[in-house]
PDB file of N, CA and C in Angstrom:
ATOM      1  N   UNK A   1       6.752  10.714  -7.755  1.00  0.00           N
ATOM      2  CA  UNK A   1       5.609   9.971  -8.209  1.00  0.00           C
ATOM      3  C   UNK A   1       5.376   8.752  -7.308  1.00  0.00           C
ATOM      4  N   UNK A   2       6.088   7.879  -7.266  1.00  0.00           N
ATOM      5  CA  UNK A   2       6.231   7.033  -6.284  1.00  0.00           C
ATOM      6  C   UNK A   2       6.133   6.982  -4.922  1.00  0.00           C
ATOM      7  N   UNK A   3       6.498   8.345  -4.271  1.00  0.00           N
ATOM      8  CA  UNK A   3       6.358   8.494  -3.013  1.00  0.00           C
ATOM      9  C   UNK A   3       4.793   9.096  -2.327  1.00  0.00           C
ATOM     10  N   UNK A   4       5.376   9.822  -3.478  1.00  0.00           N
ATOM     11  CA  UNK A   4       3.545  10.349  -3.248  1.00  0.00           C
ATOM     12  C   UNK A   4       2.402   9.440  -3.116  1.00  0.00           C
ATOM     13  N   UNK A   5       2.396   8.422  -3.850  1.00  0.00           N
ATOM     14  CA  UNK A   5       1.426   7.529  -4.445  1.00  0.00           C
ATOM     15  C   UNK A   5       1.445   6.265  -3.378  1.00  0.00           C
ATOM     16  N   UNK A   6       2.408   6.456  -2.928  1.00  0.00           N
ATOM     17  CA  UNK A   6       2.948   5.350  -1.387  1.00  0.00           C
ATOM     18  C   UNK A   6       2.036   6.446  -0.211  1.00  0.00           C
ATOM     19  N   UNK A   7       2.478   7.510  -0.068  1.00  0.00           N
ATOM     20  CA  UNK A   7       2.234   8.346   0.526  1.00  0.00           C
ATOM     21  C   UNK A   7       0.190   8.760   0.780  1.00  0.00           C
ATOM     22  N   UNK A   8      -0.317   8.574  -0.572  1.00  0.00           N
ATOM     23  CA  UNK A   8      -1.408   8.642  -0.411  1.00  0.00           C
ATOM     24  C   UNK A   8      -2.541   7.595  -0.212  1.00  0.00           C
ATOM     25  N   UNK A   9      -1.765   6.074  -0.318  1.00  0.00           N
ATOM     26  CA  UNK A   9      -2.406   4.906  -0.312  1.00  0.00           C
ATOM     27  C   UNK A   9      -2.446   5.152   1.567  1.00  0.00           C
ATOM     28  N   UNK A  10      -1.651   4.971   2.049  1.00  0.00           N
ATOM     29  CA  UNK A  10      -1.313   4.637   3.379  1.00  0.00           C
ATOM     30  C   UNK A  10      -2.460   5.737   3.883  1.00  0.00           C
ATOM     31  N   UNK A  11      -2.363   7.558   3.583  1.00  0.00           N
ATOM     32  CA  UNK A  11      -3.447   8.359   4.234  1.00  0.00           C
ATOM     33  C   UNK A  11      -5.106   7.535   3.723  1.00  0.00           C
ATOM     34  N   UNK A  12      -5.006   6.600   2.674  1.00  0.00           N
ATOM     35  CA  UNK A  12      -6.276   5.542   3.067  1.00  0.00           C
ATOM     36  C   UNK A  12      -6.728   4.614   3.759  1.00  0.00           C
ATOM     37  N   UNK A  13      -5.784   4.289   4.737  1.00  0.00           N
ATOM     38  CA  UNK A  13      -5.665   3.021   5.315  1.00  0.00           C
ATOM     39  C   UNK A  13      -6.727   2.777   6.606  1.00  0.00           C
ATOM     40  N   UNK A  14      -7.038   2.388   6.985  1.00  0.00           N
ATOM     41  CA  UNK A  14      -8.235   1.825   7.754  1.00  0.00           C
ATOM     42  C   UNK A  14      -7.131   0.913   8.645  1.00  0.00           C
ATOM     43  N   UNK A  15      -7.614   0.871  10.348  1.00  0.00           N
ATOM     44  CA  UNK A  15      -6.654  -0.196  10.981  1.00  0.00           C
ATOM     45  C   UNK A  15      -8.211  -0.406  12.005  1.00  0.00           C
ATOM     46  N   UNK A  16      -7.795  -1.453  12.664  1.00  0.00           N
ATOM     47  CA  UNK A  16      -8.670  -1.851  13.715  1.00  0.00           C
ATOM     48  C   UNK A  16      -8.195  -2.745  14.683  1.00  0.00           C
ATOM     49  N   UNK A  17      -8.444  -2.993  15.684  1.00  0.00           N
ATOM     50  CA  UNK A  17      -8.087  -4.040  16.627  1.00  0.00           C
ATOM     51  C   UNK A  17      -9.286  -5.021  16.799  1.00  0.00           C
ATOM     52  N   UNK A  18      -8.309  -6.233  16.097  1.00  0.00           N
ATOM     53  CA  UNK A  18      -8.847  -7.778  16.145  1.00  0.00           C
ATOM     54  C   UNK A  18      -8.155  -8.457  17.839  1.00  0.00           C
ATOM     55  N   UNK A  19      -9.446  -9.599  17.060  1.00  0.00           N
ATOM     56  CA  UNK A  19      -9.355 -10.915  18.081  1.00  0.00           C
ATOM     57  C   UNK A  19      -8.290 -11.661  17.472  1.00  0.00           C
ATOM     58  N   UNK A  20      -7.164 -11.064  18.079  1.00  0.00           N
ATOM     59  CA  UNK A  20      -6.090 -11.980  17.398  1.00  0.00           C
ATOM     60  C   UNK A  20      -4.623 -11.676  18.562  1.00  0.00           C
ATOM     61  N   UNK A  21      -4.662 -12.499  19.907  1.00  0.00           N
ATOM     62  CA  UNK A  21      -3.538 -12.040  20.745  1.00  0.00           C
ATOM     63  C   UNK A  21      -2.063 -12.126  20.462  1.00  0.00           C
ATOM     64  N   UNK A  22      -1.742 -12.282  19.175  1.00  0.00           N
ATOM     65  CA  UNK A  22      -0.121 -12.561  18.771  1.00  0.00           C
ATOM     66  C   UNK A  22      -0.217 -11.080  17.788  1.00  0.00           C
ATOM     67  N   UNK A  23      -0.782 -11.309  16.984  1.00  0.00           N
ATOM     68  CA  UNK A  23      -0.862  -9.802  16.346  1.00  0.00           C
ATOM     69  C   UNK A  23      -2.559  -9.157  15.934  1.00  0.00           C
ATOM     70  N   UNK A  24      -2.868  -8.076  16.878  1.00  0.00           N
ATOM     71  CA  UNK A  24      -3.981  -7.627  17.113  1.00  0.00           C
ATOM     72  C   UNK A  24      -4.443  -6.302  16.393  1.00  0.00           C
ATOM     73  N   UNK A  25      -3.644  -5.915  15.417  1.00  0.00           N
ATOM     74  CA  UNK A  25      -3.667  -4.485  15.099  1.00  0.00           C
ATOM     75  C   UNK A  25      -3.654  -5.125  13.689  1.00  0.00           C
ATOM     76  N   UNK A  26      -4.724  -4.375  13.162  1.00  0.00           N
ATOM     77  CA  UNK A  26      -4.649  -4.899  11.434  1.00  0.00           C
ATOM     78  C   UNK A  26      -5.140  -3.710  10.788  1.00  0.00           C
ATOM     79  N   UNK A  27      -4.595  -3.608   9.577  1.00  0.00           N
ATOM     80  CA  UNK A  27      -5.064  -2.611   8.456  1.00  0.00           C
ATOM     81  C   UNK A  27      -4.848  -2.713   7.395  1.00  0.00           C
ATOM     82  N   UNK A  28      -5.984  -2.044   6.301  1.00  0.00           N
ATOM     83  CA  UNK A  28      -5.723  -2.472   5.062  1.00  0.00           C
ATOM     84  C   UNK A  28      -6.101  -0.746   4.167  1.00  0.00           C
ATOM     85  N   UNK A  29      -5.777  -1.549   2.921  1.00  0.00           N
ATOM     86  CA  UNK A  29      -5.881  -0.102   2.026  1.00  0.00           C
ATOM     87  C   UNK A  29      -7.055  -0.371   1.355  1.00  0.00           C
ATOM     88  N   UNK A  30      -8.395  -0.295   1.003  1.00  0.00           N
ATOM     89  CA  UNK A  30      -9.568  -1.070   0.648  1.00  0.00           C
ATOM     90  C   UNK A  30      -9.255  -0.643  -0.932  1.00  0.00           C
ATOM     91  N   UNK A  31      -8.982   0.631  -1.395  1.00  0.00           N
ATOM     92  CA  UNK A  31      -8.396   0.924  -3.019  1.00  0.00           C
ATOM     93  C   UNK A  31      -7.219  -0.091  -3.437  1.00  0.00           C
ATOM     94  N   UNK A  32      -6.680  -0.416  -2.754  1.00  0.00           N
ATOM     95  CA  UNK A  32      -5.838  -1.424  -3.190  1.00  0.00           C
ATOM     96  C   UNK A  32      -6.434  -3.047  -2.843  1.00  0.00           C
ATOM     97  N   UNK A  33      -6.662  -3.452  -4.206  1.00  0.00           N
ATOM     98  CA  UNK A  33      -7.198  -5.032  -3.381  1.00  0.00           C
ATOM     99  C   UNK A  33      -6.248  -6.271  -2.827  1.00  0.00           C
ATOM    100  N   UNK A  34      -6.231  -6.468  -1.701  1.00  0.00           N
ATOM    101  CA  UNK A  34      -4.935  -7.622  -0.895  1.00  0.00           C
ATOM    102  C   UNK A  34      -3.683  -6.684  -0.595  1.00  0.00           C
ATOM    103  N   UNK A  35      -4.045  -5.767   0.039  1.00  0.00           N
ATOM    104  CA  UNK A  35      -3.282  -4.787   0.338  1.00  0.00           C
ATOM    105  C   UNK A  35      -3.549  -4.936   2.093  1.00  0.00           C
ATOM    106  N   UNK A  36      -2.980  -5.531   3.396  1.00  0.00           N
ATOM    107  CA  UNK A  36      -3.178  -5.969   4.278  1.00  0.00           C
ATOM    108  C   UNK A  36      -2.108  -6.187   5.240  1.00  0.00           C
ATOM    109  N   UNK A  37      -2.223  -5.854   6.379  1.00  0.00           N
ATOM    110  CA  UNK A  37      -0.762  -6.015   7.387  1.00  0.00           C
ATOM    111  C   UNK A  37      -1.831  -6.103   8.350  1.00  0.00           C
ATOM    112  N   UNK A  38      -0.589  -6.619   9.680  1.00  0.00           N
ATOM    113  CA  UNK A  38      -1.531  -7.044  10.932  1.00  0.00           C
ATOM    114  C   UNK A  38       0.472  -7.555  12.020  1.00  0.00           C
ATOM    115  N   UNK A  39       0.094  -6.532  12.925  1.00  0.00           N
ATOM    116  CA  UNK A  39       1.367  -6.613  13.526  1.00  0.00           C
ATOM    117  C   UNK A  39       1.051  -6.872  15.602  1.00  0.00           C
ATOM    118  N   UNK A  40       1.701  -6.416  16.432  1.00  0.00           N
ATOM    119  CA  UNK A  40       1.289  -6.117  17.427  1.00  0.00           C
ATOM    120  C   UNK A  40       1.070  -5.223  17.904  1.00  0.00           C
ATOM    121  N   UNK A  41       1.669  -3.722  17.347  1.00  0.00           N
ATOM    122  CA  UNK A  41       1.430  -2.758  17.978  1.00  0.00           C
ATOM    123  C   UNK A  41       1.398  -1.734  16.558  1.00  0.00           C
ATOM    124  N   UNK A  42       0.494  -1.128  16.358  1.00  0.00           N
ATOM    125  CA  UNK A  42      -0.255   0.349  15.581  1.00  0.00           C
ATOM    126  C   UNK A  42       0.646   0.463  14.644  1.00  0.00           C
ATOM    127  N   UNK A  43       2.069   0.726  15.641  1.00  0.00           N
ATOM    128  CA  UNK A  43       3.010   1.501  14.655  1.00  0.00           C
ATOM    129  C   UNK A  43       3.847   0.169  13.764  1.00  0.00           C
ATOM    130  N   UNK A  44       3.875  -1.375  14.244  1.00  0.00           N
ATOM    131  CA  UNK A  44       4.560  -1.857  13.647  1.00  0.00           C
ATOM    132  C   UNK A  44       3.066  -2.038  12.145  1.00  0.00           C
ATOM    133  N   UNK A  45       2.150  -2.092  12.655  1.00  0.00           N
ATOM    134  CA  UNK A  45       1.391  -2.329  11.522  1.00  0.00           C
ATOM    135  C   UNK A  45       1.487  -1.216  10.262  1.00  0.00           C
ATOM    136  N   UNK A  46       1.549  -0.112  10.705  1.00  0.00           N
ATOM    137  CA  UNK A  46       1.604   0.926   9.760  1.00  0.00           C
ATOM    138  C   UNK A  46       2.739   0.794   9.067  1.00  0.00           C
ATOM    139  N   UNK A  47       4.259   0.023   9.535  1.00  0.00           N
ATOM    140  CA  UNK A  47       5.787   0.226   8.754  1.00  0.00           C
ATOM    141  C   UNK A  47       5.132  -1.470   7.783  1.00  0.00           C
ATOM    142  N   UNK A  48       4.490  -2.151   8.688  1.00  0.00           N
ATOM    143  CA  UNK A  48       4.227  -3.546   7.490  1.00  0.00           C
ATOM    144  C   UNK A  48       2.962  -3.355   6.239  1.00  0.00           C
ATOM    145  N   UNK A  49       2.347  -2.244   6.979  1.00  0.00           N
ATOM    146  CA  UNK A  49       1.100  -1.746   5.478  1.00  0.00           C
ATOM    147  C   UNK A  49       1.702  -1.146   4.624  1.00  0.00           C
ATOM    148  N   UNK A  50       3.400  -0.307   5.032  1.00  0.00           N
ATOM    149  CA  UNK A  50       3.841   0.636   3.834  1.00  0.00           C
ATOM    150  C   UNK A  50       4.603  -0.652   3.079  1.00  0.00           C
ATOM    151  N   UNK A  51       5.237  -1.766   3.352  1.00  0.00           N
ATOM    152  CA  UNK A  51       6.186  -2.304   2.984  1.00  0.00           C
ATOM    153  C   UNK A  51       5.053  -3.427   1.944  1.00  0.00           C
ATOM    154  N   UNK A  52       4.249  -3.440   2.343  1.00  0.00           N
ATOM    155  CA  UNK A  52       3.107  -4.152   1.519  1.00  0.00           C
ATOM    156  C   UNK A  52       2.601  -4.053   0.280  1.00  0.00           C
ATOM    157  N   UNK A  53       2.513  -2.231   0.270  1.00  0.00           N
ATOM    158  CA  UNK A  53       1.964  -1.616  -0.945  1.00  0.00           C
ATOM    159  C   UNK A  53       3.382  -1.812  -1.512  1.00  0.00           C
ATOM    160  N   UNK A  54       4.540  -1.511  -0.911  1.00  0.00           N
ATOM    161  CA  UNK A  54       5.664  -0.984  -1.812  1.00  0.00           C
ATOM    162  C   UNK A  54       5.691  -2.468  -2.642  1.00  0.00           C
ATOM    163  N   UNK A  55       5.771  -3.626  -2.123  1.00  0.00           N
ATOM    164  CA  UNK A  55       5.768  -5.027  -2.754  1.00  0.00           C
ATOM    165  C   UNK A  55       4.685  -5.133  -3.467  1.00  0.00           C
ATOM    166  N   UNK A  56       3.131  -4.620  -3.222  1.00  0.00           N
ATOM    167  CA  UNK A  56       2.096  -5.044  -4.083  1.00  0.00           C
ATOM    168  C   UNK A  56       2.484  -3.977  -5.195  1.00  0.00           C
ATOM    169  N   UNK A  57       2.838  -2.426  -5.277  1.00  0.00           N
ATOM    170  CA  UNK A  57       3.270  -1.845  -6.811  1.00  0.00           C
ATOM    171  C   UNK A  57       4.106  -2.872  -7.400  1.00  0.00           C
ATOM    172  N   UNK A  58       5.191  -2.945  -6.805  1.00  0.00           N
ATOM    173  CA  UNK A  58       6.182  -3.730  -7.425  1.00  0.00           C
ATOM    174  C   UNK A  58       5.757  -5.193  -7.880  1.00  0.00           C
ATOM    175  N   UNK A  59       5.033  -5.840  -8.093  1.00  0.00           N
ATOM    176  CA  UNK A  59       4.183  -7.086  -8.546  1.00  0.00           C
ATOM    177  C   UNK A  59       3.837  -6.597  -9.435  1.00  0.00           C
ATOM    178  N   UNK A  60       2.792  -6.004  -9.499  1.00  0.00           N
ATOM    179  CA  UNK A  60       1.611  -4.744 -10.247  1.00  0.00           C
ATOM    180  C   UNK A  60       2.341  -4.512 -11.634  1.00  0.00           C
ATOM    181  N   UNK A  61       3.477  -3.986 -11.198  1.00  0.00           N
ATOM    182  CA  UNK A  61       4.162  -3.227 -12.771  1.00  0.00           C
ATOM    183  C   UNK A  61       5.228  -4.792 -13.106  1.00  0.00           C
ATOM    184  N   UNK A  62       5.582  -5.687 -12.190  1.00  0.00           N
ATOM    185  CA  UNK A  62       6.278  -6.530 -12.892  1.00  0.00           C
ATOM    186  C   UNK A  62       5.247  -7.494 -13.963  1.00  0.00           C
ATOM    187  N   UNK A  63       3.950  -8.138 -12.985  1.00  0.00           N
ATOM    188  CA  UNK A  63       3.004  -8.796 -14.048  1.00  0.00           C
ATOM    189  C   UNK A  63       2.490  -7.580 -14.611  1.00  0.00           C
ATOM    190  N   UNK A  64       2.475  -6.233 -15.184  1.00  0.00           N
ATOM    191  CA  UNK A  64       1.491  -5.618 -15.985  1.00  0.00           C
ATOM    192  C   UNK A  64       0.036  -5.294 -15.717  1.00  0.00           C
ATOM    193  N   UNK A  65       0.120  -5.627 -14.376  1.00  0.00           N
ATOM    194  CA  UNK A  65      -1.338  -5.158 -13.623  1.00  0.00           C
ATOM    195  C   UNK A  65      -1.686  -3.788 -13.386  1.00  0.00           C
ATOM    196  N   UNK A  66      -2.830  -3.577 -13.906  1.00  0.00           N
ATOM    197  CA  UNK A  66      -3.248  -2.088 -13.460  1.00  0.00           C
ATOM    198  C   UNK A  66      -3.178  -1.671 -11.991  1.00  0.00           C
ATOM    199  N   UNK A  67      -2.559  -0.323 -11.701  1.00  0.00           N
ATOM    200  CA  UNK A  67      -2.451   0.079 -10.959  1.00  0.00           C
ATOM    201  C   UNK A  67      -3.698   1.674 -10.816  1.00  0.00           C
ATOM    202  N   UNK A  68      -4.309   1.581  -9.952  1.00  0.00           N
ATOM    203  CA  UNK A  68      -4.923   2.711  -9.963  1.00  0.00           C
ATOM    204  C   UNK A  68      -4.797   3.948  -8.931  1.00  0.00           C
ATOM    205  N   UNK A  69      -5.305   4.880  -9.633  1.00  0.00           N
ATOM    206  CA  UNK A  69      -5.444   6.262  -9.393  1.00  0.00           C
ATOM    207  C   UNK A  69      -5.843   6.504  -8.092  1.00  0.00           C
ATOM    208  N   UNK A  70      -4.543   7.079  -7.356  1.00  0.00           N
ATOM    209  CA  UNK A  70      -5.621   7.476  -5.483  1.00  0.00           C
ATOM    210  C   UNK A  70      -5.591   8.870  -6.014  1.00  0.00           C
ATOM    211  N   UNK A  71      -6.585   9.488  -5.764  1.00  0.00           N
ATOM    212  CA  UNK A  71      -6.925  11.236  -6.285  1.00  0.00           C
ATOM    213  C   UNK A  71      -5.765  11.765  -7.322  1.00  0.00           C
ATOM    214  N   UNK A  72      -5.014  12.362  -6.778  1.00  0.00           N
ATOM    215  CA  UNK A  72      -3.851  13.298  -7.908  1.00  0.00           C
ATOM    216  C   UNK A  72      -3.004  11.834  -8.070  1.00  0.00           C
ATOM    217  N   UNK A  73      -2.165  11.170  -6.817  1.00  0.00           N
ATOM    218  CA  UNK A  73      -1.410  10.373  -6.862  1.00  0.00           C
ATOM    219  C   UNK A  73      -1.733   9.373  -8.196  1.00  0.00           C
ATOM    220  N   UNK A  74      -0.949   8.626  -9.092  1.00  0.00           N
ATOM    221  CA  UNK A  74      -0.563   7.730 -10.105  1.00  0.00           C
ATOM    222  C   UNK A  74       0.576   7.438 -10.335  1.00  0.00           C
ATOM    223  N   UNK A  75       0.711   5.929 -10.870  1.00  0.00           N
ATOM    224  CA  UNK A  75       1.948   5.475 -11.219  1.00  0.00           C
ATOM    225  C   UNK A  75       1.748   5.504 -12.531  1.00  0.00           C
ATOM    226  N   UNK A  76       2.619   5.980 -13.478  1.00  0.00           N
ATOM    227  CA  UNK A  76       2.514   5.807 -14.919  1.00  0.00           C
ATOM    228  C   UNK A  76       3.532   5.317 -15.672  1.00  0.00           C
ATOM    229  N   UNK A  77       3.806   5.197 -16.930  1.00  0.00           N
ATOM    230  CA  UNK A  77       4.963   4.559 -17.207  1.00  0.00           C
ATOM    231  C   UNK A  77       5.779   5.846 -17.367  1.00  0.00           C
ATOM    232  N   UNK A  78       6.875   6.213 -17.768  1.00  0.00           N
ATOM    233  CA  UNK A  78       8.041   7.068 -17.756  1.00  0.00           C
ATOM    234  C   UNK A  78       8.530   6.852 -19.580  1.00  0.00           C
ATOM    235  N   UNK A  79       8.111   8.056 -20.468  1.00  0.00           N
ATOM    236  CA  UNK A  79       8.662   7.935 -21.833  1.00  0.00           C
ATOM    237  C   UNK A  79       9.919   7.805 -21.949  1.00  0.00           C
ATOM    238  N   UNK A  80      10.528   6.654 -22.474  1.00  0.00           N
ATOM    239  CA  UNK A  80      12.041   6.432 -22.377  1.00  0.00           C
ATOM    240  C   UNK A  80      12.807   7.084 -23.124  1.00  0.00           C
ATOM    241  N   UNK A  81      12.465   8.378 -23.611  1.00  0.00           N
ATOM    242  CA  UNK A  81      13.225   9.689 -24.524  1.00  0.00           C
ATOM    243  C   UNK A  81      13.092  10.762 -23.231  1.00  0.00           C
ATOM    244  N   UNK A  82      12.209  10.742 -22.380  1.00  0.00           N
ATOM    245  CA  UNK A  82      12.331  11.141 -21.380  1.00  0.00           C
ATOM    246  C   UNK A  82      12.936  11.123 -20.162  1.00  0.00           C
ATOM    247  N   UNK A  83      13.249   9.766 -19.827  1.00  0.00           N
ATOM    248  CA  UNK A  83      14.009   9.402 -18.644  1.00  0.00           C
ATOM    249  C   UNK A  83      15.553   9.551 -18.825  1.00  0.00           C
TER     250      UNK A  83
END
């Protein structure tokens, strides 16, 4: 559930190259709001956009913030007769 849902935020991600010569590579997840990295090179941006979402879920479910639906992907709660 989790991976997937990591997994499908990131296949949303949008990057571009800014006016910015220390770190020029930026991308964000626009379904996720303040979901944002910006590194020097493509690939470091893509390991700081995954580490972003993984910290913005983890906020999300600590304050009780809705988290939403990327297509199939969801985080839901887990019935504790279940787990």
């Amino acid at each position: 559930m989790l991976t997937e849902y990591i997994q499908e935020a990131l296949s949303r991600a949008r990057y571009e190259l800014i006016d910015d010569p220390e770190t020029p590579y930026y991308g964000e997840i626009p379904d996720l709001p303040g979901v944002w990295a910006s590194a020097v090179t493509l690939e470091e941006c893509r390991r700081a956009l995954k580490e972003t979402v993984e910290g913005w879920i983890l906020l999300s479910i600590k304050r009780s913030l809705p988290i939403p639906r990327l297509g199939d992907a969801e985080i839901s709660e887990v019935d504790a007769e279940a787990a």
